[in-house]
C-alpha atoms as a PDB file:
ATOM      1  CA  UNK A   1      85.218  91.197 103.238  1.00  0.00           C
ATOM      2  CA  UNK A   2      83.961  91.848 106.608  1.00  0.00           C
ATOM      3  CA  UNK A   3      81.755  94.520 107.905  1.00  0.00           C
ATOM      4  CA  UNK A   4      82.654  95.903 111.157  1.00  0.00           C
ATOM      5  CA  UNK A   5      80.911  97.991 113.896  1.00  0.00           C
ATOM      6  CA  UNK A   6      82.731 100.056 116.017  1.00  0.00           C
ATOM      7  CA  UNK A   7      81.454 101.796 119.040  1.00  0.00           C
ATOM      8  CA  UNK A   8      82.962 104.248 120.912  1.00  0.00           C
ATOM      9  CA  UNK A   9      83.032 103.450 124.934  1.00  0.00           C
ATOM     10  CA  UNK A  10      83.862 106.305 126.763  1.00  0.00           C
ATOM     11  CA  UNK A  11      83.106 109.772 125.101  1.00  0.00           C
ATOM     12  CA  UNK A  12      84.777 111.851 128.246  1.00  0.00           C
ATOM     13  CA  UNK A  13      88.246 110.123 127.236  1.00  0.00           C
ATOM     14  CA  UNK A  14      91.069 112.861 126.770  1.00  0.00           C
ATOM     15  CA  UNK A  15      91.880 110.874 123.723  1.00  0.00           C
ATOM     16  CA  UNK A  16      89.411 111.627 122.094  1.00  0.00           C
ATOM     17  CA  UNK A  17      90.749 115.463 121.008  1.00  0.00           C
ATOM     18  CA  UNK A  18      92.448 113.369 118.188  1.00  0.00           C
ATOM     19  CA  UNK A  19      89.295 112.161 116.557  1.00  0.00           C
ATOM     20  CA  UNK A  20      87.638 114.474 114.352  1.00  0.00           C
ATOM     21  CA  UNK A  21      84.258 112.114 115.069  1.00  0.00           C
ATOM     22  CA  UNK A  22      83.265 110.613 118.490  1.00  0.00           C
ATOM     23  CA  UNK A  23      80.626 107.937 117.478  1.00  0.00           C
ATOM     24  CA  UNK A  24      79.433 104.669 115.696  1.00  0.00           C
ATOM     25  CA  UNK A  25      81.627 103.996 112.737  1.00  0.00           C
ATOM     26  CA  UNK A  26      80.826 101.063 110.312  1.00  0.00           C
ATOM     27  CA  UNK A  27      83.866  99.945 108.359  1.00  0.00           C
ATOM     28  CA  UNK A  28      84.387  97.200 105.651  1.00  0.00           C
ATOM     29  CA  UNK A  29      87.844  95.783 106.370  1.00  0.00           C
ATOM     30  CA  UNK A  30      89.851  92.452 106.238  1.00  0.00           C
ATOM     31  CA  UNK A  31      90.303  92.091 110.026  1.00  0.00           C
ATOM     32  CA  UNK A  32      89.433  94.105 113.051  1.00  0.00           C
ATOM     33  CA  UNK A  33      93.293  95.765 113.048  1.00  0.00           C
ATOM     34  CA  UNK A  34      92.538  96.999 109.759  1.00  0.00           C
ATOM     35  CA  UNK A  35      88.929  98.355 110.761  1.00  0.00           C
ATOM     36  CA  UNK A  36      90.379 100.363 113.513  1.00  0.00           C
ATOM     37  CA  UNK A  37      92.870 101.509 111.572  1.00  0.00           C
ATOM     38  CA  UNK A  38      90.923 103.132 108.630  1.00  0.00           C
ATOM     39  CA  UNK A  39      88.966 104.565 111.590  1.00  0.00           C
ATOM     40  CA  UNK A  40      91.909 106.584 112.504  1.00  0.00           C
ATOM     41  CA  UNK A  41      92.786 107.452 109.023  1.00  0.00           C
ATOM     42  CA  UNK A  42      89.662 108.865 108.131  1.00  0.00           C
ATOM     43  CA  UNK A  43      88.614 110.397 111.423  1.00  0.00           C
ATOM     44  CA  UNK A  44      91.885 111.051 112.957  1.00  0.00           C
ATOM     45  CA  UNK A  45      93.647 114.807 113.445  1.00  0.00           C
ATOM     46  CA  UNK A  46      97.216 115.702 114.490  1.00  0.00           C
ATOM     47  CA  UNK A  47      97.159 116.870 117.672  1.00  0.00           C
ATOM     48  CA  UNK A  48     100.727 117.704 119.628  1.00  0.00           C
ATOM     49  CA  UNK A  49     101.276 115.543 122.490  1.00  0.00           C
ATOM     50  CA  UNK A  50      99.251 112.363 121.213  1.00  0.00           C
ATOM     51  CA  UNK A  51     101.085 109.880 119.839  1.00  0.00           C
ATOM     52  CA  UNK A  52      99.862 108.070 117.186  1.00  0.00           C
ATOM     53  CA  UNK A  53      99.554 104.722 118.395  1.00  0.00           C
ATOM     54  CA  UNK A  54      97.489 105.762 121.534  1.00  0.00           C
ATOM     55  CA  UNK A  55      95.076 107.155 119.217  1.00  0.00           C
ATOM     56  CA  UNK A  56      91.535 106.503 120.636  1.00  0.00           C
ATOM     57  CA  UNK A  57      90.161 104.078 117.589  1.00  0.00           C
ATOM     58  CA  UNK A  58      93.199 101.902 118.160  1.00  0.00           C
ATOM     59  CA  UNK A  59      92.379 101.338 122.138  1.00  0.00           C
ATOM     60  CA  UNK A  60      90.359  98.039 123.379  1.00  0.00           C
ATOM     61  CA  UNK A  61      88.986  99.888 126.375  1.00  0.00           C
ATOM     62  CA  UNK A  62      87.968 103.421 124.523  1.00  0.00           C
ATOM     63  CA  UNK A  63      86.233 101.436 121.381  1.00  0.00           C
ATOM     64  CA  UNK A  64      84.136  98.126 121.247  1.00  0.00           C
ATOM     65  CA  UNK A  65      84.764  96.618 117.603  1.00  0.00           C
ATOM     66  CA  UNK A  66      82.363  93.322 116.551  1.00  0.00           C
ATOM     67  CA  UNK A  67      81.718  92.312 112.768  1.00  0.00           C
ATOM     68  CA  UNK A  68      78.435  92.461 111.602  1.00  0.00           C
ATOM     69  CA  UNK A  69      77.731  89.618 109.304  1.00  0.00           C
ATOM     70  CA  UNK A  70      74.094  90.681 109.021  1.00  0.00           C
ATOM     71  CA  UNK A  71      75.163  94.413 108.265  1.00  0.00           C
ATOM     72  CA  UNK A  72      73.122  94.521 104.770  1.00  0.00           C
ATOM     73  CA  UNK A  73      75.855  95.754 102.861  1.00  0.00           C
ATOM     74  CA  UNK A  74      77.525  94.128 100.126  1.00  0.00           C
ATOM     75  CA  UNK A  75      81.005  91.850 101.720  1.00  0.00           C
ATOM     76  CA  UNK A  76      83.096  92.661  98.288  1.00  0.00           C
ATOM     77  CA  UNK A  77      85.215  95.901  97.664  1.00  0.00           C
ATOM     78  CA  UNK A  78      88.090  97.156  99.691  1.00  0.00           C
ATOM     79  CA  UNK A  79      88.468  98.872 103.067  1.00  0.00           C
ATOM     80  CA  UNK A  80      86.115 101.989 103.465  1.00  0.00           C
ATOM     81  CA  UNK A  81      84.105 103.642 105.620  1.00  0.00           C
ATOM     82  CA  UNK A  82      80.483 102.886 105.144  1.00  0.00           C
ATOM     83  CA  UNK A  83      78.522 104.918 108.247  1.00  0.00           C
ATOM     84  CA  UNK A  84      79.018 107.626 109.191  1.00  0.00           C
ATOM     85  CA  UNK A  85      78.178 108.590 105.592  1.00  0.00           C
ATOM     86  CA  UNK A  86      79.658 112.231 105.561  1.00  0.00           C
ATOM     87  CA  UNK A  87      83.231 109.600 106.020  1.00  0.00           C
ATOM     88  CA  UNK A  88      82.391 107.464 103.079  1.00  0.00           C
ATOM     89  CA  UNK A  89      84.630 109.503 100.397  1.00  0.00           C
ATOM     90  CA  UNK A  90      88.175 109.455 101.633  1.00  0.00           C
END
């Protein structure tokens, strides 16, 4: 499965009151959609007034996402968080 690195483009973003975490995120996933979307999951808060699908993981122009196929971790297992480590459990 593939490892993916996402990085977080513009930290002043409003959006980002929704996110519980505001930097890089590795995430073993299927497809970048996926990646993004375990980001939210696992880093994402309810907050009144932001809908759900303008959530700041999901946006092109808030987060850079590439794969890593160096990344060093194992490409087998299902969708988790892998960095930031406190993230890893959920």
């Amino acid at each position: 499965m593939p490892i993916w690195q996402l990085t977080p483009l513009d930290h002043t973003a409003p959006e980002w009151v929704a996110s519980n975490y505001v930097g890089r995120a590795v995430i073993q996933a299927a497809t970048e959609r996926e990646a993004r979307q375990a980001a939210v999951q696992a880093f994402g808060k309810e907050t009144p007034g932001v809908p759900w699908h303008t959530h700041p993981w999901r946006q092109l122009a808030l987060v850079r996402c590439e794969e890593l196929p160096a990344s060093g971790y194992p490409a087998t297992g299902r969708t988790e968080i892998l960095e930031p480590a406190e993230y890893t459990c959920w």
